[in-house]
C-alpha atoms as a PDB file:
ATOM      1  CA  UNK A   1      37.486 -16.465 -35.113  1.00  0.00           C
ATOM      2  CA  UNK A   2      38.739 -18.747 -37.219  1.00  0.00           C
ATOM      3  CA  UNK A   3      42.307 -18.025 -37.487  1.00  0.00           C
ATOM      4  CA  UNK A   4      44.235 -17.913 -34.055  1.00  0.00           C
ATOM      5  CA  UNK A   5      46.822 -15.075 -33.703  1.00  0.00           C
ATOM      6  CA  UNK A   6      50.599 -16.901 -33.660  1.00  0.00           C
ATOM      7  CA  UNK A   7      53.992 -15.929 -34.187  1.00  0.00           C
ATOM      8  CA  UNK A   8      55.321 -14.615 -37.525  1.00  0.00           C
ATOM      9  CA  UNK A   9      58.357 -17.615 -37.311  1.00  0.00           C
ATOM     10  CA  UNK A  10      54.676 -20.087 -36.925  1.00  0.00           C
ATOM     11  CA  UNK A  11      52.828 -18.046 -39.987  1.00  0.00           C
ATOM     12  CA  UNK A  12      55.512 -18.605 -42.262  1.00  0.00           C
ATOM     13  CA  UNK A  13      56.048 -22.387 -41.234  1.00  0.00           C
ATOM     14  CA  UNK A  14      51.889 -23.029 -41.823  1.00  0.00           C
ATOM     15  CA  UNK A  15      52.357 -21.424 -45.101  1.00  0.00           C
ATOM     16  CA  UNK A  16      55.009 -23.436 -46.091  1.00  0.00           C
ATOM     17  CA  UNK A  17      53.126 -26.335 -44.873  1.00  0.00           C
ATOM     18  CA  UNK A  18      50.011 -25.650 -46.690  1.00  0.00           C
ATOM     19  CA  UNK A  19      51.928 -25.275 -49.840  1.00  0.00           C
ATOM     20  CA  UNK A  20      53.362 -29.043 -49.510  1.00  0.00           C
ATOM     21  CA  UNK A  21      49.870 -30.137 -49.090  1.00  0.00           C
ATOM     22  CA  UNK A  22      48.677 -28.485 -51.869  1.00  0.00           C
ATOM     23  CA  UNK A  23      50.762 -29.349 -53.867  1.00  0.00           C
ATOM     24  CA  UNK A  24      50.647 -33.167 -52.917  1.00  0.00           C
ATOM     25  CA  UNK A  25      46.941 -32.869 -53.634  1.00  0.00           C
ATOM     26  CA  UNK A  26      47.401 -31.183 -56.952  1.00  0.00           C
ATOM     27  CA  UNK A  27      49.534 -33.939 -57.781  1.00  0.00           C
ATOM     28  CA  UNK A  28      46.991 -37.143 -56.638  1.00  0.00           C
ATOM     29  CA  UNK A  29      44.816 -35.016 -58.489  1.00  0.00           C
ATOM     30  CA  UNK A  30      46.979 -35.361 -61.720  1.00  0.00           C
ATOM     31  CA  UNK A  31      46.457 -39.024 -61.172  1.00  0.00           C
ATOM     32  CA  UNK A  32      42.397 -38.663 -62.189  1.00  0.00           C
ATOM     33  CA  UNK A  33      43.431 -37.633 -65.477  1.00  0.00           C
ATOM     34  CA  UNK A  34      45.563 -40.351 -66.322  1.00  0.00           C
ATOM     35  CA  UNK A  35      43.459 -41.054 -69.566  1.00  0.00           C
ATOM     36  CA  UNK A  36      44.305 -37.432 -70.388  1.00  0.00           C
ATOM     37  CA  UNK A  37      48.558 -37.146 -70.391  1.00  0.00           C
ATOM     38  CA  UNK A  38      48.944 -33.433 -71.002  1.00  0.00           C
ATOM     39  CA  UNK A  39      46.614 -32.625 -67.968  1.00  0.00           C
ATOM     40  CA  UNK A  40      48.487 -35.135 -66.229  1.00  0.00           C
ATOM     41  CA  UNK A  41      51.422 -33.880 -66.787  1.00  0.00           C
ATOM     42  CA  UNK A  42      50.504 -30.336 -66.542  1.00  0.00           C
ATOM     43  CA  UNK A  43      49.369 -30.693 -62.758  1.00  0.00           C
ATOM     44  CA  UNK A  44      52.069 -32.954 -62.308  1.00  0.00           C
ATOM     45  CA  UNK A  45      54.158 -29.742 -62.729  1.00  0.00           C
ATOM     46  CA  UNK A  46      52.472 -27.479 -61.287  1.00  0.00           C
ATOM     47  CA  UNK A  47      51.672 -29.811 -57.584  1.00  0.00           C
ATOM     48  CA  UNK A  48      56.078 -30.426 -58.132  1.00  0.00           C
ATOM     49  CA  UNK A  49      56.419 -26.492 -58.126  1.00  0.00           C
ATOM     50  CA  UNK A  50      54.159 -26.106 -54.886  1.00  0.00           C
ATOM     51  CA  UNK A  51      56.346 -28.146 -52.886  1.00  0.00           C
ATOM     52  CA  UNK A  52      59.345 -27.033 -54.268  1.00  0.00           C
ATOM     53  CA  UNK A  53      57.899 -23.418 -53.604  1.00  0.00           C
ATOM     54  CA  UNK A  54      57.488 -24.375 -50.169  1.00  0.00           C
ATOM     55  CA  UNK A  55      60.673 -26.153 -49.426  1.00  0.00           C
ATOM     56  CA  UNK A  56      61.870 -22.515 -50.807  1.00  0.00           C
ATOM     57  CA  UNK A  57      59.870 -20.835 -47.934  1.00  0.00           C
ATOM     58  CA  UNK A  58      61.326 -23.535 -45.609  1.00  0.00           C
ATOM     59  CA  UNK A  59      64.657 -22.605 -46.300  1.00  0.00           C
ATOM     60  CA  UNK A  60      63.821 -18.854 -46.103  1.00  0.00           C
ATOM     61  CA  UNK A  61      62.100 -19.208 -42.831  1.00  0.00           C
ATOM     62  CA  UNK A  62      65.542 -21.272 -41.368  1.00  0.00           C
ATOM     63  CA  UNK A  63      67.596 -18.354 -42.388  1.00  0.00           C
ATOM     64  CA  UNK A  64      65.626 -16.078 -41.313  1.00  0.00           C
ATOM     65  CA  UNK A  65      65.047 -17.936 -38.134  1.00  0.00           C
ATOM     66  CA  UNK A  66      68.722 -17.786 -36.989  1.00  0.00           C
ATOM     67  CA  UNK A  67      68.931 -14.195 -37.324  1.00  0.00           C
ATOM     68  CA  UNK A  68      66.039 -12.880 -35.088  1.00  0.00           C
ATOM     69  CA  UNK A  69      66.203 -11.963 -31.332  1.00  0.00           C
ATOM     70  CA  UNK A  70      65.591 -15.054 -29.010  1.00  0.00           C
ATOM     71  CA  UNK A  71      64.136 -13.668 -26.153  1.00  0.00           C
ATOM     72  CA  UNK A  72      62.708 -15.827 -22.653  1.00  0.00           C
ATOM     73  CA  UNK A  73      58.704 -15.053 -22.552  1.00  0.00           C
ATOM     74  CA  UNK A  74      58.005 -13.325 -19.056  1.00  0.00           C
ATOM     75  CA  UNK A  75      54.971 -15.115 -19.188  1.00  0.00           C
ATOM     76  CA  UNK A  76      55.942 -19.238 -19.870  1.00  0.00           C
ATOM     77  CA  UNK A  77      59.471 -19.041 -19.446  1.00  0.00           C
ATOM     78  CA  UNK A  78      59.901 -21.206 -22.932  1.00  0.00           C
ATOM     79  CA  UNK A  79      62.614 -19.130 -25.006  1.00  0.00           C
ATOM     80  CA  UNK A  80      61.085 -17.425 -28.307  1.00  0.00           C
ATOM     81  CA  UNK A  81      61.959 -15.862 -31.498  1.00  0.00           C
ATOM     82  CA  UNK A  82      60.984 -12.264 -31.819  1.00  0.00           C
ATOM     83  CA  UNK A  83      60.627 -10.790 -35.470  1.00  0.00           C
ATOM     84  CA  UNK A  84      59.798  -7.197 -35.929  1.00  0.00           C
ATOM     85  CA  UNK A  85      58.896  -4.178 -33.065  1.00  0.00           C
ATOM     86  CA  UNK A  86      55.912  -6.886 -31.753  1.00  0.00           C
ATOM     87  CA  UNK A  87      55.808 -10.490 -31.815  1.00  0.00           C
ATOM     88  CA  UNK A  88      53.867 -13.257 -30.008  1.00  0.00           C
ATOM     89  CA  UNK A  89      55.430 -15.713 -27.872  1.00  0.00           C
ATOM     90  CA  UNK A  90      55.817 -18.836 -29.688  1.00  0.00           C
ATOM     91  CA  UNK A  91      54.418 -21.592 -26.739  1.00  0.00           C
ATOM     92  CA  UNK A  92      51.511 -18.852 -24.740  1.00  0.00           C
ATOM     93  CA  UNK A  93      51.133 -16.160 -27.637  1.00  0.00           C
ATOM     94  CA  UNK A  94      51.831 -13.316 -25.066  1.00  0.00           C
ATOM     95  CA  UNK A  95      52.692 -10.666 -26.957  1.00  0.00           C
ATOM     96  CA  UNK A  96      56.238  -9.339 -26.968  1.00  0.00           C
ATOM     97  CA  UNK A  97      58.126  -6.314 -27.617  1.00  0.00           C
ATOM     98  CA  UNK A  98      62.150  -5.062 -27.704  1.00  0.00           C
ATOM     99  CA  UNK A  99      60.672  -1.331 -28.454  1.00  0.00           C
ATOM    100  CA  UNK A 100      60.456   0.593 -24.599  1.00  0.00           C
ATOM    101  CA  UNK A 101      58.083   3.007 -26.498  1.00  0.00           C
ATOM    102  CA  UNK A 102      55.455   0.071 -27.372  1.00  0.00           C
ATOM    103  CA  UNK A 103      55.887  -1.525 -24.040  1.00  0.00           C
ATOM    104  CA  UNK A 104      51.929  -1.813 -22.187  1.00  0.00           C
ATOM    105  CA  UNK A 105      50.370  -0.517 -25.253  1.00  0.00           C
ATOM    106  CA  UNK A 106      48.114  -3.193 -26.314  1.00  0.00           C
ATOM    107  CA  UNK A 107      49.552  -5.613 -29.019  1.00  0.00           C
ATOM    108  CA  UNK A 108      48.885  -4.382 -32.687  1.00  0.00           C
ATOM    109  CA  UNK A 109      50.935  -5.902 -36.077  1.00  0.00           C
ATOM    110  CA  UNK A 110      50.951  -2.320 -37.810  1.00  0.00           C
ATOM    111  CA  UNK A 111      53.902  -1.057 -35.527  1.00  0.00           C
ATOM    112  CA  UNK A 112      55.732  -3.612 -37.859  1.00  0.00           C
ATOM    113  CA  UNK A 113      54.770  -1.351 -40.593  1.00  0.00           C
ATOM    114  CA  UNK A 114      56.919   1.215 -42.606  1.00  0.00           C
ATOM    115  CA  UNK A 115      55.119   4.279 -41.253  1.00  0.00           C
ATOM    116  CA  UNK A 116      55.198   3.087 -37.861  1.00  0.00           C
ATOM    117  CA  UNK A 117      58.846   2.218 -38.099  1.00  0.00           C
ATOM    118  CA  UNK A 118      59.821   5.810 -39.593  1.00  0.00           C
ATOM    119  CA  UNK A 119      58.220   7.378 -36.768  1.00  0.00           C
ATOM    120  CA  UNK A 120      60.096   5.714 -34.288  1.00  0.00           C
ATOM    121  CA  UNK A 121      63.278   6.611 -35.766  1.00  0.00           C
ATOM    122  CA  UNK A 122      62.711  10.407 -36.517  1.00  0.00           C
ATOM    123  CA  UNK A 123      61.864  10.727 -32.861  1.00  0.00           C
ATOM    124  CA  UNK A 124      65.352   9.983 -31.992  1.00  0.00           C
END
């Protein structure tokens, strides 16, 4: 697999992350065309919108990271951040949940879906 299953908090950091490289690379990349100025230029701006894109994300991510559950992880004992009905642990990737219904069913990111979610709340 090449992709390793992590917390949604992680996801959204890597993103962020991969957007600041790319758009530091789109930038040295602008510097190749230096005997052309409007291509310069033009990745210039677009490699300066990636990272201000992600510092965007960064910022959305910190908000959003001060309003989710912190839980302690049965399993490592490291306090995590749990966002949705399932998470993973943060440190070990155990999966978590805050929903008794999902509790020992095996860990799935569709009962963070819509239809999932409407279920749930019809049966109470």
């Amino acid at each position: 697999m090449m992709f390793r299953k992590t917390s949604k908090v992680n996801r959204f950091r890597n993103f962020a992350l991969i957007l600041v490289f790319l758009g530091i690379g789109i930038m040295y990349l602008a510097l190749l065309f230096r005997t052309h100025p409007w291509v310069s230029v033009i990745l210039m701006i677009i490699g300066f919108l990636f990272v201000l894109l992600s510092s965007g994300v960064y910022l959305w991510v910190g908000m959003l990271s001060v309003k989710v559950v912190q839980v302690i992880c049965p399993n490592c004992g490291n306090p995590t951040k749990v966002l949705g009905r399932v998470d993973l642990c943060m440190s070990c990737n155990e999966p978590l949940t805050l929903d008794p219904e999902l509790e020992g069913k095996p860990f799935d990111k569709k009962y963070n879906r819509n239809p999932y979610k409407s279920v749930a709340r019809k049966k109470d």
